[in-house]
N, C-alpha and C. Protein backbone atom coordinates (compact mmCIF):
# COMPACT_ATOMS: atom_id res chain seq x y z
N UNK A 1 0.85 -1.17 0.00
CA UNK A 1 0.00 0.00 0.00
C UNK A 1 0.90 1.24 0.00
N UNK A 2 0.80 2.69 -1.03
CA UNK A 2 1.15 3.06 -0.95
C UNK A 2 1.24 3.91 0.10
N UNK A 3 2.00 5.07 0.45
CA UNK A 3 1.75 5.99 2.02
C UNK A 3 0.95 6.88 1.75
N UNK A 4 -0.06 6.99 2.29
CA UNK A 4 -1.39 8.02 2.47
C UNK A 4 -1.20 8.34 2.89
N UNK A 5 -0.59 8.70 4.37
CA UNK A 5 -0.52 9.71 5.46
C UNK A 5 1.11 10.40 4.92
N UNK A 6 0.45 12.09 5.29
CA UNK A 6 1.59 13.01 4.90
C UNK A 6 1.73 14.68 6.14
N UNK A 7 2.58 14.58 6.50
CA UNK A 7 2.25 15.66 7.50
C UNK A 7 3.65 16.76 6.71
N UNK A 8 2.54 17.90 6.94
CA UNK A 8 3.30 19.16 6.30
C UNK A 8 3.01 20.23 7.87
N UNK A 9 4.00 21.03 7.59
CA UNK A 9 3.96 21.96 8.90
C UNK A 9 2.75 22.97 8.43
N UNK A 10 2.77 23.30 7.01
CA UNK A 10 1.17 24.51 6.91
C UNK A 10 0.42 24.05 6.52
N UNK A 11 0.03 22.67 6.76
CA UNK A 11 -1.49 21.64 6.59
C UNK A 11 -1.84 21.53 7.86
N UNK A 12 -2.88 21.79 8.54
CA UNK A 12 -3.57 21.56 9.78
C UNK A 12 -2.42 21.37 10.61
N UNK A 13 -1.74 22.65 10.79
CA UNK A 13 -0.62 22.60 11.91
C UNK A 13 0.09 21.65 12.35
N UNK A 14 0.87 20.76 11.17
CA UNK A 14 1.32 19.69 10.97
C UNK A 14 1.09 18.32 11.61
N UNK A 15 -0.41 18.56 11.64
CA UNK A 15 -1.03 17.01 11.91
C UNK A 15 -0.84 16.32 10.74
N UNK A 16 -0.64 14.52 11.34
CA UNK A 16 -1.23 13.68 9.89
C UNK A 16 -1.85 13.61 9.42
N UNK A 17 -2.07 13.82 8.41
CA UNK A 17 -3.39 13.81 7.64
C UNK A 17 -3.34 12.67 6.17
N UNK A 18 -4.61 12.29 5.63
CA UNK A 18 -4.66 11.70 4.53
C UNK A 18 -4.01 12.31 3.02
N UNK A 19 -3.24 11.82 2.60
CA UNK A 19 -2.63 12.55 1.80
C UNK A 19 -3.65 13.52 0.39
N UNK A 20 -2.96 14.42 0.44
CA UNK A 20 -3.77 15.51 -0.37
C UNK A 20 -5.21 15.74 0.08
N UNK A 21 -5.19 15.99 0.86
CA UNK A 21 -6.59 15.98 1.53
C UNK A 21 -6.07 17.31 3.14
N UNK A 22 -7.08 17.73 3.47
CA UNK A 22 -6.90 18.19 5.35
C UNK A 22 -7.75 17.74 6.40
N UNK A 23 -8.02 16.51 5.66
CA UNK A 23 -8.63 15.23 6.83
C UNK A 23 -7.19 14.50 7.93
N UNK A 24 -7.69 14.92 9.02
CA UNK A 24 -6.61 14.73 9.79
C UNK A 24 -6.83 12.90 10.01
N UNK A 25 -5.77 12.29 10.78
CA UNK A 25 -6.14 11.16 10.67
C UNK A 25 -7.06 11.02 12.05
N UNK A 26 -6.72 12.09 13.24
CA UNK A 26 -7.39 12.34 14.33
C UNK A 26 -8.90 12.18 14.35
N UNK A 27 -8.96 12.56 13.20
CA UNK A 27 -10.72 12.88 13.02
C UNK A 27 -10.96 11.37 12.73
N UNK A 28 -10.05 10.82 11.37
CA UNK A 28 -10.58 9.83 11.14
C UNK A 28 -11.10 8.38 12.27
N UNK A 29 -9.64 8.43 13.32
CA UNK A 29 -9.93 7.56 14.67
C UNK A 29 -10.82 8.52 15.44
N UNK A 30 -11.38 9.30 15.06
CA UNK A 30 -12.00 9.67 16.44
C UNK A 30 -13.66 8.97 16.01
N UNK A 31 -13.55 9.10 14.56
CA UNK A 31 -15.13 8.41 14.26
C UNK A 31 -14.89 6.85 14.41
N UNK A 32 -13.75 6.59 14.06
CA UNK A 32 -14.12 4.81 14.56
C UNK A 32 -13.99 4.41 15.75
N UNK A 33 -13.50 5.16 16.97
CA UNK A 33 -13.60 4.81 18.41
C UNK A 33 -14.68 5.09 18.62
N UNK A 34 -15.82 6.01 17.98
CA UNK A 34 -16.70 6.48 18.73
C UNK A 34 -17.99 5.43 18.04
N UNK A 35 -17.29 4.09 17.32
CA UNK A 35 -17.94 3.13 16.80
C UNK A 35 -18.62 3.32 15.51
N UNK A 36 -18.48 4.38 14.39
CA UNK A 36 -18.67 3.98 13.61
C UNK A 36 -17.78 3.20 12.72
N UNK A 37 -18.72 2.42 11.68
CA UNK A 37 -18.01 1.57 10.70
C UNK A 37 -17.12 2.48 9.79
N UNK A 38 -16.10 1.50 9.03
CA UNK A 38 -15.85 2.01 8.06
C UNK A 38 -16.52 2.80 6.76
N UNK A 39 -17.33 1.79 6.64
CA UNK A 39 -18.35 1.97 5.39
C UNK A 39 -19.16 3.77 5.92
N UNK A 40 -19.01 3.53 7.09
CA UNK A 40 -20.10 5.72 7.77
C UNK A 40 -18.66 6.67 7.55
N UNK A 41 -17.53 5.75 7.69
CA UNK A 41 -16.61 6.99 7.62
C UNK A 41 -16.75 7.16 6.10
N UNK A 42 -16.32 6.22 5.08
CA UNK A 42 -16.76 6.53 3.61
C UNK A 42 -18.04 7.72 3.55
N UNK A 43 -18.91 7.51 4.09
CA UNK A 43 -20.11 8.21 3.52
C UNK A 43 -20.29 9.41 4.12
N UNK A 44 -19.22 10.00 4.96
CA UNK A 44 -19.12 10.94 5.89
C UNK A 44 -18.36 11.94 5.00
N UNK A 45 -17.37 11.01 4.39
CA UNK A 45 -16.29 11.43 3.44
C UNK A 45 -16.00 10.83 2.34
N UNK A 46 -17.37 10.92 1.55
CA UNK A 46 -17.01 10.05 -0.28
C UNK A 46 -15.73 10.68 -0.67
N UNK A 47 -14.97 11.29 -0.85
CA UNK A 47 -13.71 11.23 -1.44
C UNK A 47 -12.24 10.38 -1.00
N UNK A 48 -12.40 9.59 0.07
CA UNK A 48 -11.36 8.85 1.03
C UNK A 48 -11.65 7.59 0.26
N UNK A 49 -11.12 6.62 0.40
CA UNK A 49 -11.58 5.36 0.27
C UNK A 49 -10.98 4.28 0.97
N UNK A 50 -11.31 3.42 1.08
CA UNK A 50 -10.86 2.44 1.81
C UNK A 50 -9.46 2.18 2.94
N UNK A 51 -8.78 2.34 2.30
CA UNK A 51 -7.02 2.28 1.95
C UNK A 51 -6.45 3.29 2.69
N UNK A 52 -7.42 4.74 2.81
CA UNK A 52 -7.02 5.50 3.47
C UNK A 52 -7.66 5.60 5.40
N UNK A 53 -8.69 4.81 5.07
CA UNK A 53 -8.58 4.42 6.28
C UNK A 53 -7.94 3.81 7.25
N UNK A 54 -7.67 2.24 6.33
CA UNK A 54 -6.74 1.33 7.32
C UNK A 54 -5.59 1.88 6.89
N UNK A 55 -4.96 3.11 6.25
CA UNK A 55 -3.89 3.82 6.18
C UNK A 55 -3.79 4.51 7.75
N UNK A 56 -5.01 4.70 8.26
CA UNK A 56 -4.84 5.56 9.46
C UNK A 56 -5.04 4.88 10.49
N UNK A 57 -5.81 3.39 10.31
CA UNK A 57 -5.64 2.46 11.48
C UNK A 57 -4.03 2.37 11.82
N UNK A 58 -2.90 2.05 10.47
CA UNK A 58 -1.91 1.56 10.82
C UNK A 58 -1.11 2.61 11.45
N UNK A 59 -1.30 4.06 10.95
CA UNK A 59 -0.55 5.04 11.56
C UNK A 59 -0.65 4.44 13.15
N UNK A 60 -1.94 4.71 13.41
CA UNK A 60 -2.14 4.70 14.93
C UNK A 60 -1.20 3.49 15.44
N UNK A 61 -1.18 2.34 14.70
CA UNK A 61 -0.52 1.22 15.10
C UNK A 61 0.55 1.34 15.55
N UNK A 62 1.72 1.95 14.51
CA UNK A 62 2.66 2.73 14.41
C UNK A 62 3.23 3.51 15.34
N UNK A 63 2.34 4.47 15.61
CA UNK A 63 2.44 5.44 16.59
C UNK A 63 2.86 4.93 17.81
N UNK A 64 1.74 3.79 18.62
CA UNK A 64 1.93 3.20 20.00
C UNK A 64 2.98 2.53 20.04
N UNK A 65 3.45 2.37 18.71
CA UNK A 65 4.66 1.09 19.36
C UNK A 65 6.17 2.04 19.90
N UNK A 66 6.06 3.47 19.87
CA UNK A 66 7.25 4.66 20.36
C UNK A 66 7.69 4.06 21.66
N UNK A 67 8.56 3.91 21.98
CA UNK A 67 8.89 4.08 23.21
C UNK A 67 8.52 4.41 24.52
N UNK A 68 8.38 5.48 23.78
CA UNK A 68 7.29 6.85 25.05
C UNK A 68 6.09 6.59 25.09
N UNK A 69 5.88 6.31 26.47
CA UNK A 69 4.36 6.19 26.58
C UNK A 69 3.90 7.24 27.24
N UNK A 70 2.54 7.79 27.33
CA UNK A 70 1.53 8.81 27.86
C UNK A 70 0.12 8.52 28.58
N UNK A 71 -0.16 8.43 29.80
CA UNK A 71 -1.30 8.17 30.59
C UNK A 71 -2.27 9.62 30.01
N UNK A 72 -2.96 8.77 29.08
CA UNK A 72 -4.49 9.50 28.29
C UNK A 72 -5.26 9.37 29.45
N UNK A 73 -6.07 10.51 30.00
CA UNK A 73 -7.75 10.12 30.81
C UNK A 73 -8.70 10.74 29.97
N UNK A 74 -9.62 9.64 29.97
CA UNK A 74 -11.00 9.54 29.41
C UNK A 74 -11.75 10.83 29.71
């Protein structure tokens, strides 16, 4: 798969985002923790497709495996 996620410093204040796009990937996990499907994020956002989703599952994947860890509260 190619890399979808691209972070620029004057794109959404250099969040990751989906490439060529200013869909952060933040947004994108924030709709699938909050349980929607894939298929609602598509229809939330017909121009994404598939690929760029589990592009942003894996970021996240990615992300946790740093070293550094951080106590998040709910």
């Amino acid at each position: 798969m190619p890399n979808r996620i691209e972070i620029h410093p004057d794109v959404c204040n250099g969040r990751p985002v989906i490439k060529n796009t200013r869909i952060t990937v933040s947004s994108i996990l924030g709709f699938l923790s909050a349980g929607d499907s894939i298929e609602e994020v598509l229809q939330s956002f017909p121009t994404l497709k598939r690929e760029d989703i589990l592009a942003c599952i894996a970021y996240a994947q990615r992300a946790t495996e740093s070293r550094s860890t951080y106590c998040l509260t709910a």
